[in-house]
PDB file of N, CA and C in Angstrom:
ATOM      1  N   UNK A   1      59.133 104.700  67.630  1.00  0.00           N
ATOM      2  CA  UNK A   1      60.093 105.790  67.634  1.00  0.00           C
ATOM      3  C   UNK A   1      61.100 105.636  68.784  1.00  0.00           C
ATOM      4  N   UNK A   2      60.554 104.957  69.742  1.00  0.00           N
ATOM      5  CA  UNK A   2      61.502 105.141  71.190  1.00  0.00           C
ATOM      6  C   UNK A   2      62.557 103.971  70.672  1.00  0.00           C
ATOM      7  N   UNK A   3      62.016 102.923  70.091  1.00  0.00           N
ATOM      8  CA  UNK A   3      62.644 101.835  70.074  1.00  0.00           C
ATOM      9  C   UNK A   3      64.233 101.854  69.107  1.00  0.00           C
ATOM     10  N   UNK A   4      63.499 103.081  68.045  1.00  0.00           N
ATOM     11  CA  UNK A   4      65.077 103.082  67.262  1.00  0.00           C
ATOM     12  C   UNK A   4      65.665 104.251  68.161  1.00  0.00           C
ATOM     13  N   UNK A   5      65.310 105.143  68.763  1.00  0.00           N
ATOM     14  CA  UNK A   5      66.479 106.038  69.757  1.00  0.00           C
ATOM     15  C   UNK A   5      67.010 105.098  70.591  1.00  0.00           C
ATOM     16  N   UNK A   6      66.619 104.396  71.369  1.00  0.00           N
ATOM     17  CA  UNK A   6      67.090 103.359  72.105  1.00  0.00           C
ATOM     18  C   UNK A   6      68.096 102.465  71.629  1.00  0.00           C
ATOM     19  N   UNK A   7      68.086 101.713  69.944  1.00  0.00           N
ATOM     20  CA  UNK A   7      68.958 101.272  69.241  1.00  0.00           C
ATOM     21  C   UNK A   7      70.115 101.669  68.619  1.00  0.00           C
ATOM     22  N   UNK A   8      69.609 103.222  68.122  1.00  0.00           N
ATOM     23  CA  UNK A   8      70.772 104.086  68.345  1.00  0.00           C
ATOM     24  C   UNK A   8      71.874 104.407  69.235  1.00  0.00           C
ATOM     25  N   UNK A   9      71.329 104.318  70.429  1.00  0.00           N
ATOM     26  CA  UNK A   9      71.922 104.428  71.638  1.00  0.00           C
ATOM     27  C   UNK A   9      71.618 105.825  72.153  1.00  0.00           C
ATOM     28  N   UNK A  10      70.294 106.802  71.599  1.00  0.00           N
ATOM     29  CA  UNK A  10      70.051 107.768  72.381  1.00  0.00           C
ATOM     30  C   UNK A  10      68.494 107.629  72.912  1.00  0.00           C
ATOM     31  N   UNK A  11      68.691 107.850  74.307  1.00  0.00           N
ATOM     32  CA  UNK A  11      67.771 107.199  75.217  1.00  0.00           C
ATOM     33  C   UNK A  11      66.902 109.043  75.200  1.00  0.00           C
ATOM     34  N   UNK A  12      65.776 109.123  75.032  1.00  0.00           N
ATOM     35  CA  UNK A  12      65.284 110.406  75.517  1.00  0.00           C
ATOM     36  C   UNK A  12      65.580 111.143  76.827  1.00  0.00           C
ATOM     37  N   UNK A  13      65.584 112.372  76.849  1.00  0.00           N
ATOM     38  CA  UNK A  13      65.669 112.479  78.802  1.00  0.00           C
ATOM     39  C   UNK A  13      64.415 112.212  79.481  1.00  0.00           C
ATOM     40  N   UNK A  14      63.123 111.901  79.207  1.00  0.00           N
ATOM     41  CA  UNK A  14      62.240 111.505  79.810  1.00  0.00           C
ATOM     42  C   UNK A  14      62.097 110.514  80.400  1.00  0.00           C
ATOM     43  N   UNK A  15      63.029 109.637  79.700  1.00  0.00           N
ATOM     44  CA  UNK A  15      63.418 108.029  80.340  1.00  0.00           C
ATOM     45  C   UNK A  15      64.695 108.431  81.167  1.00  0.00           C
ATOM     46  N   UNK A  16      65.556 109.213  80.913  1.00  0.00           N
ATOM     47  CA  UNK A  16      66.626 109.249  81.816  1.00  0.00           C
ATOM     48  C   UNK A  16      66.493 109.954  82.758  1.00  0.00           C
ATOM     49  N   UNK A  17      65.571 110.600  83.181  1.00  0.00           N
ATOM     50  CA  UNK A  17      65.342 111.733  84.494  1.00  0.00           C
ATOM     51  C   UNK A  17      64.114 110.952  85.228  1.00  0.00           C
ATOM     52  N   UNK A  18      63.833 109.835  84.905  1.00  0.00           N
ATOM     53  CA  UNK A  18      62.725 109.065  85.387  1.00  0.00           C
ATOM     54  C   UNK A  18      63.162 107.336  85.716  1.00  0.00           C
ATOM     55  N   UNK A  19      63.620 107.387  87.221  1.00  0.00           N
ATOM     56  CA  UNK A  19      64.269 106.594  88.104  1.00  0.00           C
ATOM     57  C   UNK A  19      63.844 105.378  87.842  1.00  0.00           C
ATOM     58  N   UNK A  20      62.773 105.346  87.886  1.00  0.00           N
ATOM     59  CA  UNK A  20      61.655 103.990  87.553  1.00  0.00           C
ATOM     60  C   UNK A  20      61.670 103.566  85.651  1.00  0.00           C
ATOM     61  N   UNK A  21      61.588 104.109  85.190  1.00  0.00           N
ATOM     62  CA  UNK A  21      62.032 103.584  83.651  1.00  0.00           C
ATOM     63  C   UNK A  21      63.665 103.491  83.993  1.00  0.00           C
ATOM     64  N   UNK A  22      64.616 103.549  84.328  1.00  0.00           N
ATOM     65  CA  UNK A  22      65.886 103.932  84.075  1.00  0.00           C
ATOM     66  C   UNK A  22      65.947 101.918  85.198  1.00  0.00           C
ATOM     67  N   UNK A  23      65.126 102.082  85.684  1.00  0.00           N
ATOM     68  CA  UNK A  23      65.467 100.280  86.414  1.00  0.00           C
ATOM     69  C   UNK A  23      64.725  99.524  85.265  1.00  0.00           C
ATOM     70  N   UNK A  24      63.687  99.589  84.538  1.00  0.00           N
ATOM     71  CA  UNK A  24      63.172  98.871  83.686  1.00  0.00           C
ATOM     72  C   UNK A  24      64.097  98.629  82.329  1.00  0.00           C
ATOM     73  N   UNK A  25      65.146  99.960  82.321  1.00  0.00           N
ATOM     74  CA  UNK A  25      65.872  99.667  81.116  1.00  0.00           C
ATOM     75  C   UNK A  25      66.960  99.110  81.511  1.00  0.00           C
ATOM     76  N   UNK A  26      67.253  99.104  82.536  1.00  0.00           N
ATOM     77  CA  UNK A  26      68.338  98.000  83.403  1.00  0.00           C
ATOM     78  C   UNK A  26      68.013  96.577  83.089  1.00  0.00           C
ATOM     79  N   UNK A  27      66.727  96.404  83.557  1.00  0.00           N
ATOM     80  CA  UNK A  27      66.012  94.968  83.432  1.00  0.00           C
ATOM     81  C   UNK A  27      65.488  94.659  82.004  1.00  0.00           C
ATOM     82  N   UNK A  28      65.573  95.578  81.424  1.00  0.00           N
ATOM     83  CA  UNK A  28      65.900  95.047  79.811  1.00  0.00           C
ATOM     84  C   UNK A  28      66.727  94.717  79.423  1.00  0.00           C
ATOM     85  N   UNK A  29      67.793  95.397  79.692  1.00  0.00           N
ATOM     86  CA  UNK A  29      69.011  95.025  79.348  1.00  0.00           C
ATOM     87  C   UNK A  29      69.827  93.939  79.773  1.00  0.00           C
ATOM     88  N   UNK A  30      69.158  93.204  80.701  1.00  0.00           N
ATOM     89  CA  UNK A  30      69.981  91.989  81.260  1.00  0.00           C
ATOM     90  C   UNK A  30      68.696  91.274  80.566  1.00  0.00           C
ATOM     91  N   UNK A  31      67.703  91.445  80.155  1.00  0.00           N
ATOM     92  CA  UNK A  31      66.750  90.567  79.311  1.00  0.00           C
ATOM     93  C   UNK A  31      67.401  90.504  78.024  1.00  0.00           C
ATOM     94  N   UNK A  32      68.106  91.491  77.613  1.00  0.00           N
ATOM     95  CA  UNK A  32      68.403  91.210  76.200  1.00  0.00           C
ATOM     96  C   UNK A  32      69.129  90.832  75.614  1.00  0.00           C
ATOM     97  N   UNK A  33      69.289  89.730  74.413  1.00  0.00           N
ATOM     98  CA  UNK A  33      70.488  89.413  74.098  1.00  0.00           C
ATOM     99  C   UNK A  33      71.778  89.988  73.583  1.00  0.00           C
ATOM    100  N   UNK A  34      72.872  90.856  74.171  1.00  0.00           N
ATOM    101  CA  UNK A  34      73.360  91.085  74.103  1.00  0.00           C
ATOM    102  C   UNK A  34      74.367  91.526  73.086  1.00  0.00           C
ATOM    103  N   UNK A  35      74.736  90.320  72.636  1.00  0.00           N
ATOM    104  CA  UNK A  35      75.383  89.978  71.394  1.00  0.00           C
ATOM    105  C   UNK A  35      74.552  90.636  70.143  1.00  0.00           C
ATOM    106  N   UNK A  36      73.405  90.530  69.750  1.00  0.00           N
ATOM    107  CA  UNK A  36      73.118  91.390  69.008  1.00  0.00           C
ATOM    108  C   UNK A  36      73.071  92.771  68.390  1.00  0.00           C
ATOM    109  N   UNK A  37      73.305  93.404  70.160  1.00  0.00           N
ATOM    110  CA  UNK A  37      73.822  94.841  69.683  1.00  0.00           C
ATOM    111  C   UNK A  37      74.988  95.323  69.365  1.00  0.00           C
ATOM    112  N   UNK A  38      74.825  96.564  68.619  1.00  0.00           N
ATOM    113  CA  UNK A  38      76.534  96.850  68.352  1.00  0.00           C
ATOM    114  C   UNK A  38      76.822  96.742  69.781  1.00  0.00           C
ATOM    115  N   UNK A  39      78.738  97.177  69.595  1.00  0.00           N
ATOM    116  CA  UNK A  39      79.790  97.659  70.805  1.00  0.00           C
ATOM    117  C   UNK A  39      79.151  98.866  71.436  1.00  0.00           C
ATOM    118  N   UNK A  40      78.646  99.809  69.750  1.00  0.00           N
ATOM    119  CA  UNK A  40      78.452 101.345  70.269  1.00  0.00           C
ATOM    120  C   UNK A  40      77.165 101.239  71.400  1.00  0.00           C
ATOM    121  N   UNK A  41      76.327 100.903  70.786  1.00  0.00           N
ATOM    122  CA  UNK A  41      74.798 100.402  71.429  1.00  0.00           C
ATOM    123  C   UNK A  41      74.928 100.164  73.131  1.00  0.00           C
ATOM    124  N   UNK A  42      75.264  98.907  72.886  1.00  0.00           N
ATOM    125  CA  UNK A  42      75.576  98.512  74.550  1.00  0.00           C
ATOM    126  C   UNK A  42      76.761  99.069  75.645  1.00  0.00           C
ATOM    127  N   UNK A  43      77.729 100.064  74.971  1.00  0.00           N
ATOM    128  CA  UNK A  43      78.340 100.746  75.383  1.00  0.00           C
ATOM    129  C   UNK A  43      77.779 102.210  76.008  1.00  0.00           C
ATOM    130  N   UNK A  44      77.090 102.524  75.145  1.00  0.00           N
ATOM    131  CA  UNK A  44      76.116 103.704  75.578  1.00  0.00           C
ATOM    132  C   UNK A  44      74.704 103.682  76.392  1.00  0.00           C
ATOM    133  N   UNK A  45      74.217 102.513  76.346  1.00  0.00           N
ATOM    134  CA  UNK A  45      73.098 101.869  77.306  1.00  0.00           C
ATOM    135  C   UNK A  45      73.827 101.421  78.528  1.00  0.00           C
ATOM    136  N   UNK A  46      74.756 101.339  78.947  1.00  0.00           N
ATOM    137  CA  UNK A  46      75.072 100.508  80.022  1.00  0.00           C
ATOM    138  C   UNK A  46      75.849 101.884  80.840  1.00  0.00           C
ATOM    139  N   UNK A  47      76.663 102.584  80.047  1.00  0.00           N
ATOM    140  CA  UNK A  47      76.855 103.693  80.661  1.00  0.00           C
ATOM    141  C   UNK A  47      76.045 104.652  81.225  1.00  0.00           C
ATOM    142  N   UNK A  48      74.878 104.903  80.508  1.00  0.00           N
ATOM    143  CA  UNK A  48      73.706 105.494  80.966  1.00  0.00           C
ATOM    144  C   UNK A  48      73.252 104.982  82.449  1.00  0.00           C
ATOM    145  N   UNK A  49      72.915 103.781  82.464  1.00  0.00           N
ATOM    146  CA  UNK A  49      72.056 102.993  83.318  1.00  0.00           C
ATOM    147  C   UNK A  49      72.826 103.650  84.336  1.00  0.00           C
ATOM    148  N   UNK A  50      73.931 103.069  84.249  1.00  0.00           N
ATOM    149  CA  UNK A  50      75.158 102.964  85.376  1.00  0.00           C
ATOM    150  C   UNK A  50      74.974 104.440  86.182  1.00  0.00           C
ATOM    151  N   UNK A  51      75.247 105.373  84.837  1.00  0.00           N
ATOM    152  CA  UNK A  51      75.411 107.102  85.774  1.00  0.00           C
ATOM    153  C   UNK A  51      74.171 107.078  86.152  1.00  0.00           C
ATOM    154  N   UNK A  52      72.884 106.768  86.155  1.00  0.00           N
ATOM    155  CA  UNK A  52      71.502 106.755  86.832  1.00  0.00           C
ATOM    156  C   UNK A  52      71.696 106.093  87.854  1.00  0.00           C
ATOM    157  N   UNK A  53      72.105 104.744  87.787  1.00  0.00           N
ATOM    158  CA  UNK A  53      71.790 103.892  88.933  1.00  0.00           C
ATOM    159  C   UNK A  53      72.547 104.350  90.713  1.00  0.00           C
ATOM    160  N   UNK A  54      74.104 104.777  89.444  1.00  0.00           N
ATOM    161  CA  UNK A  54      74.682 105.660  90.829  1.00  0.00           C
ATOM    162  C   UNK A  54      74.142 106.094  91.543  1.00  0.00           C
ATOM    163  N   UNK A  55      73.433 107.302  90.856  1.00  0.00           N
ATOM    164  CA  UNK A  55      72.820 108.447  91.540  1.00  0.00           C
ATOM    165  C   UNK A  55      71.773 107.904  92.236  1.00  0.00           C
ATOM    166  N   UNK A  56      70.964 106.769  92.161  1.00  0.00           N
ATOM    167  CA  UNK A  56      69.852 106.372  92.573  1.00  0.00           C
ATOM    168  C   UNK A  56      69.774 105.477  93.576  1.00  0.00           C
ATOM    169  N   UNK A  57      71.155 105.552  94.264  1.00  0.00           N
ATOM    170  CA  UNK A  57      71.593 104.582  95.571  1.00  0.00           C
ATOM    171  C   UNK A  57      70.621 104.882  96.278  1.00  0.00           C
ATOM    172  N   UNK A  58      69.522 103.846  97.161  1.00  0.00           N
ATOM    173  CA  UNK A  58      68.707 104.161  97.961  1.00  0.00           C
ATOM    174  C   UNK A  58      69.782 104.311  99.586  1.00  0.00           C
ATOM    175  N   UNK A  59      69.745 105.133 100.299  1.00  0.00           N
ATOM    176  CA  UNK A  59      69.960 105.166 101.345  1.00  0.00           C
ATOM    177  C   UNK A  59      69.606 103.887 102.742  1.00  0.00           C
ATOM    178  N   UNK A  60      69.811 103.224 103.584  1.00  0.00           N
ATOM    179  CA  UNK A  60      69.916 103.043 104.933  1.00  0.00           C
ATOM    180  C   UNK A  60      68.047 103.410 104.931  1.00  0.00           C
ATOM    181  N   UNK A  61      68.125 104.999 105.073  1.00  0.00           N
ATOM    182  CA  UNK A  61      67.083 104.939 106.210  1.00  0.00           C
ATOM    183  C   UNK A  61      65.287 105.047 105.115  1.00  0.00           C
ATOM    184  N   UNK A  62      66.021 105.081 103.800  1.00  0.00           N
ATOM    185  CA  UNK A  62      65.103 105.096 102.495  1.00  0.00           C
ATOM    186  C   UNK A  62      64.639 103.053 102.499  1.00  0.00           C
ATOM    187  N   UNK A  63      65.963 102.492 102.272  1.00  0.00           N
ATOM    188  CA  UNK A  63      65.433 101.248 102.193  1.00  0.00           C
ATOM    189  C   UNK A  63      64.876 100.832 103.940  1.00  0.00           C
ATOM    190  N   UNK A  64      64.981 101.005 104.549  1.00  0.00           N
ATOM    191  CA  UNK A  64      63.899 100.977 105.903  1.00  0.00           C
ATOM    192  C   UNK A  64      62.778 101.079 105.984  1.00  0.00           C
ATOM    193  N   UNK A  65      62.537 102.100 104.948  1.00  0.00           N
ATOM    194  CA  UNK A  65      61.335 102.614 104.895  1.00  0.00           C
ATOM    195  C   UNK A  65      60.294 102.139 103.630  1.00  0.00           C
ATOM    196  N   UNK A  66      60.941 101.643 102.599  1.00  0.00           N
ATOM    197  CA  UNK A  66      60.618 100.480 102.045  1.00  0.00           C
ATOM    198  C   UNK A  66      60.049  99.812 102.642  1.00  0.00           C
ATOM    199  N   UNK A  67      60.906  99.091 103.143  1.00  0.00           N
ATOM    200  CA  UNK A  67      60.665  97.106 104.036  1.00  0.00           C
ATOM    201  C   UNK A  67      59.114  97.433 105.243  1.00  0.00           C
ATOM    202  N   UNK A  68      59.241  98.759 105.553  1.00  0.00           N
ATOM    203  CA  UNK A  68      57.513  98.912 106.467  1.00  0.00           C
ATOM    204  C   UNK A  68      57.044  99.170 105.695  1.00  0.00           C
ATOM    205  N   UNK A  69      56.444 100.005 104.541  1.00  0.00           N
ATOM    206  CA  UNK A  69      55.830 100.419 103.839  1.00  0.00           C
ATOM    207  C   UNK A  69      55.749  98.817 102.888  1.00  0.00           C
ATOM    208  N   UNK A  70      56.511  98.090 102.987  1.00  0.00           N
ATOM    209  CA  UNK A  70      55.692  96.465 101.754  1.00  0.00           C
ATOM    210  C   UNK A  70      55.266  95.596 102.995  1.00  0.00           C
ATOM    211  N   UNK A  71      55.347  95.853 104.225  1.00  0.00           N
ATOM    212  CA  UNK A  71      54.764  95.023 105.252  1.00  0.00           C
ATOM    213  C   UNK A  71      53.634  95.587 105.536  1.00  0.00           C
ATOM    214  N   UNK A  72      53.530  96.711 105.550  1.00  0.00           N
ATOM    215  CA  UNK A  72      52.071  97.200 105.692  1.00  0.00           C
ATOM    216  C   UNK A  72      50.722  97.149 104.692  1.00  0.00           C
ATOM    217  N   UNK A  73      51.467  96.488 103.840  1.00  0.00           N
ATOM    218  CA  UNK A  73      50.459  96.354 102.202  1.00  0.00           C
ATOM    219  C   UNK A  73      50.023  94.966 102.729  1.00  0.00           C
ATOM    220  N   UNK A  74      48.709  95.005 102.074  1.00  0.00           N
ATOM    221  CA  UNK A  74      47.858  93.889 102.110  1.00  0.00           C
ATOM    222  C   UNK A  74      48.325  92.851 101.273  1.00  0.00           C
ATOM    223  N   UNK A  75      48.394  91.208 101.585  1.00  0.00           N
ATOM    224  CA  UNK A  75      48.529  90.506 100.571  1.00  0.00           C
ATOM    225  C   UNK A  75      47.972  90.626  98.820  1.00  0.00           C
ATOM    226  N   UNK A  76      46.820  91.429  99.141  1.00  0.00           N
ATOM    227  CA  UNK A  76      46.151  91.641  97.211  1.00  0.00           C
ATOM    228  C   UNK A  76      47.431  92.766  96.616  1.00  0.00           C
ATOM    229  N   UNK A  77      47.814  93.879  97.903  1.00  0.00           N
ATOM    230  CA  UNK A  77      48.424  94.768  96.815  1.00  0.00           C
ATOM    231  C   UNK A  77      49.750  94.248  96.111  1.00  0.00           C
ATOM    232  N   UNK A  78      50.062  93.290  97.502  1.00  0.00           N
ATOM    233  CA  UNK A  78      51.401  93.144  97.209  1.00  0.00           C
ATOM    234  C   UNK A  78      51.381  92.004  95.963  1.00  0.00           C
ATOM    235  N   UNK A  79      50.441  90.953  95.528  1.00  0.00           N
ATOM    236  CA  UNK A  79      50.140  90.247  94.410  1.00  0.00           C
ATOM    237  C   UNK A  79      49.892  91.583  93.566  1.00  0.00           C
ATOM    238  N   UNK A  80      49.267  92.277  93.382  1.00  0.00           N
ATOM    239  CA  UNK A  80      49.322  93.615  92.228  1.00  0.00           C
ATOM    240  C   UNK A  80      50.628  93.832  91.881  1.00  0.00           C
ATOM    241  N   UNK A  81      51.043  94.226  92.694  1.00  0.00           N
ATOM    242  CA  UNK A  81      52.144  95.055  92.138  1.00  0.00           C
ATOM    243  C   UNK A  81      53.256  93.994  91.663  1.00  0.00           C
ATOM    244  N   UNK A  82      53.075  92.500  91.784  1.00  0.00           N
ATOM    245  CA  UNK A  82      53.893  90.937  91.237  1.00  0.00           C
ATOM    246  C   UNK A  82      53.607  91.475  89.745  1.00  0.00           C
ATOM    247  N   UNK A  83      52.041  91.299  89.981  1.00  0.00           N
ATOM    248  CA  UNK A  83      51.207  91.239  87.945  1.00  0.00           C
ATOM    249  C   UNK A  83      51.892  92.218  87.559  1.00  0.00           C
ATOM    250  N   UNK A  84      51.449  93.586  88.151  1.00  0.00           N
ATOM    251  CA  UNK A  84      52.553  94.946  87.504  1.00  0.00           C
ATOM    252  C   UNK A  84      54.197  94.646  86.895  1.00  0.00           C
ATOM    253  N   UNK A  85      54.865  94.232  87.592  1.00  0.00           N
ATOM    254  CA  UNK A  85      56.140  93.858  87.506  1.00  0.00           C
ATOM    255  C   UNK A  85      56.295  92.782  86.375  1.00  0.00           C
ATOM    256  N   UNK A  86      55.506  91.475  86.221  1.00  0.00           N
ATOM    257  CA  UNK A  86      55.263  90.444  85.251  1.00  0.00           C
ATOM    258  C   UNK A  86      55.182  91.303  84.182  1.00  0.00           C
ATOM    259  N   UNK A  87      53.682  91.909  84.261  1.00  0.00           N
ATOM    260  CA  UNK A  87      53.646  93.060  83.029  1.00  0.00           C
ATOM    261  C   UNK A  87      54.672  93.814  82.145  1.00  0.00           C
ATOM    262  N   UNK A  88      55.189  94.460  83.453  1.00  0.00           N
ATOM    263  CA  UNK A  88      56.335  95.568  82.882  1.00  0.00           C
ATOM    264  C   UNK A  88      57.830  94.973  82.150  1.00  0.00           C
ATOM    265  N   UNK A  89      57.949  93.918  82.974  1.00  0.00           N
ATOM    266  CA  UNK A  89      59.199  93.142  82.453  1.00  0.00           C
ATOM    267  C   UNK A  89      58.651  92.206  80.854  1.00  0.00           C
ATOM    268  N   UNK A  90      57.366  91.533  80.768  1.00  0.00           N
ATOM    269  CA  UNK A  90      57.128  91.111  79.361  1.00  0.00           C
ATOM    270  C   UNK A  90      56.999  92.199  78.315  1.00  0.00           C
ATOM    271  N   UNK A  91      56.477  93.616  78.730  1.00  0.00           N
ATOM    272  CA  UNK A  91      56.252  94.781  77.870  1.00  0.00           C
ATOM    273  C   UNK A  91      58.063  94.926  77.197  1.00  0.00           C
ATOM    274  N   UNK A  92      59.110  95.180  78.428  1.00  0.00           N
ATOM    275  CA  UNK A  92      60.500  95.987  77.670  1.00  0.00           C
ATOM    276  C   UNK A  92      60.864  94.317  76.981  1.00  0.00           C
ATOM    277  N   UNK A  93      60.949  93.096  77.352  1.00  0.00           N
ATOM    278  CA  UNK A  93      61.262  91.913  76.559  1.00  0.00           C
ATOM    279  C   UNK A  93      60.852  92.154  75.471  1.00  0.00           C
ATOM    280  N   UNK A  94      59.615  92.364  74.890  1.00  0.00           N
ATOM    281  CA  UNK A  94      58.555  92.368  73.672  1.00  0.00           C
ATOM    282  C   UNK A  94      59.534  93.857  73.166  1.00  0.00           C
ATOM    283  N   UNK A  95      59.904  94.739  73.606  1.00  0.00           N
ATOM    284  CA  UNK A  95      60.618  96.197  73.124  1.00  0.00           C
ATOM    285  C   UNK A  95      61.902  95.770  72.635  1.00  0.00           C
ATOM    286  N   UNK A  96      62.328  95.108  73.656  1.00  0.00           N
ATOM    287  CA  UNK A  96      63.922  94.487  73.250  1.00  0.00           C
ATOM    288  C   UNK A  96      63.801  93.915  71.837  1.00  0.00           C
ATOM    289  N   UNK A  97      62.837  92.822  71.604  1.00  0.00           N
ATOM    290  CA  UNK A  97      62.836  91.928  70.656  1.00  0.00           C
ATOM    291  C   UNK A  97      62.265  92.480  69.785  1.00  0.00           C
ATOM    292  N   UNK A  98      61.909  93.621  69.356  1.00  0.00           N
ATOM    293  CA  UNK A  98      61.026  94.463  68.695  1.00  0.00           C
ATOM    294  C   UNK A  98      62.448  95.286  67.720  1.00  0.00           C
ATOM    295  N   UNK A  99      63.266  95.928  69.175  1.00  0.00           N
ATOM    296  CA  UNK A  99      64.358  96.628  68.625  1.00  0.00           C
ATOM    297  C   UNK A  99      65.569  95.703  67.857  1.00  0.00           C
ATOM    298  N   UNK A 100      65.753  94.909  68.440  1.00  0.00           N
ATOM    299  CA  UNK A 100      66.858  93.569  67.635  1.00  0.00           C
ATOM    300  C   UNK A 100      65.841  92.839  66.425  1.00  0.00           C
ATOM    301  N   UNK A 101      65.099  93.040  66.204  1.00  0.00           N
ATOM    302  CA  UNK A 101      64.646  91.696  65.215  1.00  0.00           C
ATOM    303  C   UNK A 101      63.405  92.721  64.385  1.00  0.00           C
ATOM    304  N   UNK A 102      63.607  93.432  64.081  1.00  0.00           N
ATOM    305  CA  UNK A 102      62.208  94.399  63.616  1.00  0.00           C
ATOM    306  C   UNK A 102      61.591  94.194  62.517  1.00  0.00           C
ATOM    307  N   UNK A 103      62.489  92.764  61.992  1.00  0.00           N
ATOM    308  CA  UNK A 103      61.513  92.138  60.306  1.00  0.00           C
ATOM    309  C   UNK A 103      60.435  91.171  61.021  1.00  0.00           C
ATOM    310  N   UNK A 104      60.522  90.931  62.625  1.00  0.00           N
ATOM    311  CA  UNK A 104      59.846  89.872  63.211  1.00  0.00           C
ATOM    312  C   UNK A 104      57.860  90.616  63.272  1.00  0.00           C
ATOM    313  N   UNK A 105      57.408  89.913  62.837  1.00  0.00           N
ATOM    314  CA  UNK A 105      55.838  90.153  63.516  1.00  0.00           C
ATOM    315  C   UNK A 105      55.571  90.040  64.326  1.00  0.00           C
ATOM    316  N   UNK A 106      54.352  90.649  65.055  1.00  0.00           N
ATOM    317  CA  UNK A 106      53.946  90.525  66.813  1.00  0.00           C
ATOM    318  C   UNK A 106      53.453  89.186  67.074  1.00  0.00           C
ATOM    319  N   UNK A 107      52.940  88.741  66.622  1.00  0.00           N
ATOM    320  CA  UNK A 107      53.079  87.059  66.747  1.00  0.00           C
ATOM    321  C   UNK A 107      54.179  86.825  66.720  1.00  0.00           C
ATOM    322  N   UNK A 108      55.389  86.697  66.252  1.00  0.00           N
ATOM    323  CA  UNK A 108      56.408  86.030  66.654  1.00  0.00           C
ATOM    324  C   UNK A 108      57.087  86.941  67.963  1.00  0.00           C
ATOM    325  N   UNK A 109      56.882  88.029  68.336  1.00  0.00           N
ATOM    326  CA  UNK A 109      57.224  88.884  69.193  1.00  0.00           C
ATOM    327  C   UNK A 109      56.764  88.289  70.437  1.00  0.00           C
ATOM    328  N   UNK A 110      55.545  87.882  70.200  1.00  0.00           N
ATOM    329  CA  UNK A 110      54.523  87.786  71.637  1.00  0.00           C
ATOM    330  C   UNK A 110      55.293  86.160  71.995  1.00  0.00           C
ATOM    331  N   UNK A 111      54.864  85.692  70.851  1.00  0.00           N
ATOM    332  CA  UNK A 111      55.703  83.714  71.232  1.00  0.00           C
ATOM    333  C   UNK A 111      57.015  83.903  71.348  1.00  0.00           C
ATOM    334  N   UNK A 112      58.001  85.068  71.227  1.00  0.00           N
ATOM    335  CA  UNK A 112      59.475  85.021  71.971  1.00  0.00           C
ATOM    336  C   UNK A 112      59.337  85.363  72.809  1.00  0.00           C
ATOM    337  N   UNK A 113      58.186  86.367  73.818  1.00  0.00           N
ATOM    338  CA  UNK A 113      58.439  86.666  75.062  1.00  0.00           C
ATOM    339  C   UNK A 113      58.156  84.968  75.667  1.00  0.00           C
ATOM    340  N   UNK A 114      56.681  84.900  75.169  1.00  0.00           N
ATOM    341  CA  UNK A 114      56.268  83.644  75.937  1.00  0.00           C
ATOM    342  C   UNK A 114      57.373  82.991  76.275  1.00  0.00           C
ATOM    343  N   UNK A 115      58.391  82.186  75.701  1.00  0.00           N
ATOM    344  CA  UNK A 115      59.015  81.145  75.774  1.00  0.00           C
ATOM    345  C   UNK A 115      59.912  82.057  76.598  1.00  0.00           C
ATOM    346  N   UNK A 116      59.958  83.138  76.454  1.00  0.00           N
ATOM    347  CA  UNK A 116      61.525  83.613  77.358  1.00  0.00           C
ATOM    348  C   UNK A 116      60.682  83.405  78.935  1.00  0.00           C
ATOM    349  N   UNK A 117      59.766  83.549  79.059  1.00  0.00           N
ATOM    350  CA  UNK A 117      59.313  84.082  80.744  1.00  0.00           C
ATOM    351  C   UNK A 117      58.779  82.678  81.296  1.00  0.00           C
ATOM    352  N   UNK A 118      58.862  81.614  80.439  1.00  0.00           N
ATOM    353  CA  UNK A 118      57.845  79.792  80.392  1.00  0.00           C
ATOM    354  C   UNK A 118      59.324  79.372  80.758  1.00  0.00           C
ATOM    355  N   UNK A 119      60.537  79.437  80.276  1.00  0.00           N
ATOM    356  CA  UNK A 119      62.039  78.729  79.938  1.00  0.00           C
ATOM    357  C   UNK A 119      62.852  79.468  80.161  1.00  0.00           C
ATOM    358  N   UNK A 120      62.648  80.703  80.987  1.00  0.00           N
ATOM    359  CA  UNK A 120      63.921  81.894  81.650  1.00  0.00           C
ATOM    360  C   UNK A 120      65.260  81.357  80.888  1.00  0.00           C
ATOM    361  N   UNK A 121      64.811  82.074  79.752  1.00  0.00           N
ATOM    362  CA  UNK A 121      66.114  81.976  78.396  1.00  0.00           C
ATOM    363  C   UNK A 121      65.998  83.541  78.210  1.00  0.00           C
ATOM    364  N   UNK A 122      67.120  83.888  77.702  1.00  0.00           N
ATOM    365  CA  UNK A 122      67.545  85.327  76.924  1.00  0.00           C
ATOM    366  C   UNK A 122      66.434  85.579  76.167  1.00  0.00           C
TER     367      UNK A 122
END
């Protein structure tokens, strides 16, 4: 269901009032091939992102506080939260390719992420 609002070009507000999905659909969107979507599509996804991302300028004394807070993490968390990120970025790839290609099966879904994240291709 999310995947055709998303293709449509209407994003829920649960994803848009939620900072952390609103960077994952950023990072989908530079995962995805482009060209496939309409004008309307990627016109309305990119505008979105954009009025989020604005708003979501981290500050000076916010990103400071970052950079101690990932120095103070233990080498395991900070490998966690790599896998997390691996995770999260093969999950919206597999969404992307789900939403552009939807006659495709999850076998062929799962072997297009593979090769995209093995051969950092579109």
């Amino acid at each position: 269901m999310l995947q055709a609002q998303i293709g449509r070009g209407n994003i829920p507000r649960e994803i848009m009032s939620n900072e952390n999905l609103m960077r994952k659909l950023h990072l989908l969107l530079m995962a995805l091939d482009a060209s496939n979507l309409s004008e309307k599509q990627l016109d309305n996804l990119v505008r979105e992102v954009r009025r989020r991302s604005d708003r979501s300028a981290t500050s000076t004394a916010a990103r400071h506080e970052q950079i101690e807070t990932l120095k103070r993490m233990s080498p395991v968390r900070k490998l966690e939260l790599g896998a997390q990120l691996n995770q999260d970025a093969r999950a919206l790839k597999a969404a992307g390719l789900r939403m552009l290609h939807p006659d495709w099966s999850e076998k062929r879904v799962s072997e297009e992420v593979r090769k995209a994240f093995i051969y950092a291709t579109d």
